[in-house]
Protein backbone atom coordinates (compact mmCIF):
# COMPACT_ATOMS: atom_id res chain seq x y z
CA UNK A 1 49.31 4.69 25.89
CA UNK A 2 48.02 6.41 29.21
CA UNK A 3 44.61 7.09 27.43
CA UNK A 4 44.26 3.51 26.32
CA UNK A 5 44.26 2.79 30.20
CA UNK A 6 41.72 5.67 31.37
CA UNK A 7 38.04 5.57 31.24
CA UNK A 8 36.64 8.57 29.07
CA UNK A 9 36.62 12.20 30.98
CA UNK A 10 38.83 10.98 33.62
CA UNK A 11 42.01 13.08 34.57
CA UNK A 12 45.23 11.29 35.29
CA UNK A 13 47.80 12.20 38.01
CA UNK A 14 50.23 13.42 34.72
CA UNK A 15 47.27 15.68 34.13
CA UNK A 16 46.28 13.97 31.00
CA UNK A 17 42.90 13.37 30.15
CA UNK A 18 41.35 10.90 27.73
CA UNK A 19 38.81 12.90 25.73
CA UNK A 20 34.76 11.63 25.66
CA UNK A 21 34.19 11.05 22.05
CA UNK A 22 30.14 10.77 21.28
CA UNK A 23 29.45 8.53 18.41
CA UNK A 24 27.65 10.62 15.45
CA UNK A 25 24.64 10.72 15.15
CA UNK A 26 22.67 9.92 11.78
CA UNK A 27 20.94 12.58 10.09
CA UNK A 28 17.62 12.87 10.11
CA UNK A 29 15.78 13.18 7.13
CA UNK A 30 12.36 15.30 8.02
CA UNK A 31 10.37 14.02 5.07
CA UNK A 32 8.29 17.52 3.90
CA UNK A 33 5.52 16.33 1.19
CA UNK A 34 6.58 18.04 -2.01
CA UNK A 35 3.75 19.10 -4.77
CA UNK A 36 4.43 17.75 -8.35
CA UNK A 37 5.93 20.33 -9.62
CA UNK A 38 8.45 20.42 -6.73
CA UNK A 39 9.72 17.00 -7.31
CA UNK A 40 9.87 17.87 -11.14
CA UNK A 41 12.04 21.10 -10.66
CA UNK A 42 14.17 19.57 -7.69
CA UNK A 43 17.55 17.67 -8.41
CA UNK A 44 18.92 14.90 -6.81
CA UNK A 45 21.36 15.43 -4.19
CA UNK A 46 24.32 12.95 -3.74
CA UNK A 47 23.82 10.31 -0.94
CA UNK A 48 26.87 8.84 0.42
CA UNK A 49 24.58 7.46 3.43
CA UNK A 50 24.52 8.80 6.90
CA UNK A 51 20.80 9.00 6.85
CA UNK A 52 17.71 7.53 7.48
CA UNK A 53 15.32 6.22 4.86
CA UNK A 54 11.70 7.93 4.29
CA UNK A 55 9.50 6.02 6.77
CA UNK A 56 6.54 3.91 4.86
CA UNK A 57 3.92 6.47 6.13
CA UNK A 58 5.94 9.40 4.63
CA UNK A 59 6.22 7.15 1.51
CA UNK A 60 2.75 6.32 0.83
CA UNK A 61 1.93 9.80 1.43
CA UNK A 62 4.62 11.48 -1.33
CA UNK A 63 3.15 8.54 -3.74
CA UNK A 64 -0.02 10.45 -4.07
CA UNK A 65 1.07 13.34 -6.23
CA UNK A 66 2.97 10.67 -8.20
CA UNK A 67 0.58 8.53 -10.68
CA UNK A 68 1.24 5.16 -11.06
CA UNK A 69 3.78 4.20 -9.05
CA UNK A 70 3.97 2.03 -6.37
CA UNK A 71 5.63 1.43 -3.11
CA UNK A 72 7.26 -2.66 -2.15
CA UNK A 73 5.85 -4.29 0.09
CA UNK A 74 9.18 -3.52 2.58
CA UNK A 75 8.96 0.21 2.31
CA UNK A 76 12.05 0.15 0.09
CA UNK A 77 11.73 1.13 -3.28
CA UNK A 78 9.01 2.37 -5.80
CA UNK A 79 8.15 1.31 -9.07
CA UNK A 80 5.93 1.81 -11.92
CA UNK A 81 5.57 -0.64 -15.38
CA UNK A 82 4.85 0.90 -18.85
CA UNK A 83 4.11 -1.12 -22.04
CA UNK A 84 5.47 0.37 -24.99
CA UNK A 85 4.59 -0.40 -28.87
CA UNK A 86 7.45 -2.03 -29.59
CA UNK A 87 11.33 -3.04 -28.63
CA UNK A 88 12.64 -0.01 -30.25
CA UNK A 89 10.10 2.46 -28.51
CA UNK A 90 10.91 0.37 -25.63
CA UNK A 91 14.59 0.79 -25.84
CA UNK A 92 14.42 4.50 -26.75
CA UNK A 93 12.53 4.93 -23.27
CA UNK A 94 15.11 2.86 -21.52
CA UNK A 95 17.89 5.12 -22.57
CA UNK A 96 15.53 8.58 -22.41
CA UNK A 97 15.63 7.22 -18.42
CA UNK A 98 19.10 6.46 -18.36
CA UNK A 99 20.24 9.69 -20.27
CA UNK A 100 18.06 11.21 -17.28
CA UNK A 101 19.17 9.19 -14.07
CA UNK A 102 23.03 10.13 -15.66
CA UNK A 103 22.20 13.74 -15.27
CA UNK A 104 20.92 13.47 -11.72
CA UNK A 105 23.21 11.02 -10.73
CA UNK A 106 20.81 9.10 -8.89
CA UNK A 107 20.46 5.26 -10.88
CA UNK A 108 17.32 3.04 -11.08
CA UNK A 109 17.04 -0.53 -11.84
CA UNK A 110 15.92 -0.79 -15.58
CA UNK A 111 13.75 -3.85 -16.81
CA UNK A 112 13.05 -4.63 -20.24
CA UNK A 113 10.80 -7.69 -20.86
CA UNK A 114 9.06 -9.15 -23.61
CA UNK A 115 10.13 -6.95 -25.72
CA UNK A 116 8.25 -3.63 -24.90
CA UNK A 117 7.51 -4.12 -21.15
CA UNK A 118 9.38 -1.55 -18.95
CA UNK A 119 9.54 -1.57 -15.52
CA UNK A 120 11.69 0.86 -13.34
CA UNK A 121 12.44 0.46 -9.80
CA UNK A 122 14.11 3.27 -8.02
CA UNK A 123 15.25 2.95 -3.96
CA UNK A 124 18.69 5.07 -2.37
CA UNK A 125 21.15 2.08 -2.24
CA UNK A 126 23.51 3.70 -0.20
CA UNK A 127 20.91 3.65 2.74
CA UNK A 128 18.83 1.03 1.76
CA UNK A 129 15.19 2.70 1.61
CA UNK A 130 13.81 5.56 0.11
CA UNK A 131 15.05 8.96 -0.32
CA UNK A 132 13.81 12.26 -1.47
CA UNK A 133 16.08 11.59 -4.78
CA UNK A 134 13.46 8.91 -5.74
CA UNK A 135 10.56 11.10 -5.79
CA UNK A 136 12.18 13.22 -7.44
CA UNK A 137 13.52 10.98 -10.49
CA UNK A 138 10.22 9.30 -10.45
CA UNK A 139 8.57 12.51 -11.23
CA UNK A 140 10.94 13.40 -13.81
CA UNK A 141 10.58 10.51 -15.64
CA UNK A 142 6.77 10.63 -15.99
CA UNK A 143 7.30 13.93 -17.51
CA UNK A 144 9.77 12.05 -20.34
């Protein structure tokens, strides 16, 4: 109870002293530009949060090695659309990505529409932006 009544860093008479506790601070993410081929033989790493998302600039610039995709316009997710020849060709792509995004543990949002339209959208929920692990499952799935 004595600490409750002491500011931080301040010694009482008893001698006790109520410890200075910094907050902790995020982790910062410093966003190297990875080649192709890095994103393709990287693996996604778990994200529980704690960091900061890729900054648009940093986004924009990883997009380049990737074709096709595209950045929202809020800097938080990609995406990239594919037309298929049909449902089933459509469907086996859908769960060649899903098979994939299992394995890497990193999940994007699958869309299926009119029947062999498929659109994939891929962002780090647990921070809310974008995260290396997107580049890197977007890179693996063009190689599908």
């Amino acid at each position: 109870m004595l600490a409750k009544r002491l500011k931080p860093g301040l010694q009482h008479k008893t001698g006790a002293v109520r410890p200075i506790i910094a907050p902790k601070p995020k982790e910062q993410v410093i966003m190297s530009h990875c080649s192709l081929e890095q994103l393709t033989v990287g693996k996604c790493t778990p994200c529980e949060g704690g960091i900061d998302a890729i900054s648009l600039a940093d986004a924009e610039k990883q997009l380049e090695v990737l074709d096709g995709w595209k950045i929202a316009s809020d800097g938080k997710s990609i995406s990239k659309s594919w037309n298929r020849k049909n449902f089933v060709k459509s469907l086996d792509f859908c769960n060649a990505i899903g098979q994939l995004a299992e394995a890497e543990q990193h999940h994007p949002d699958l869309h299926l529409t009119g029947y062999r339209h498929v659109e994939v959208v891929l962002t780090t929920h647990a921070i809310g932006g974008l995260s290396l692990n997107d580049f890197i499952l977007a890179a693996k799935i063009d190689s599908l």
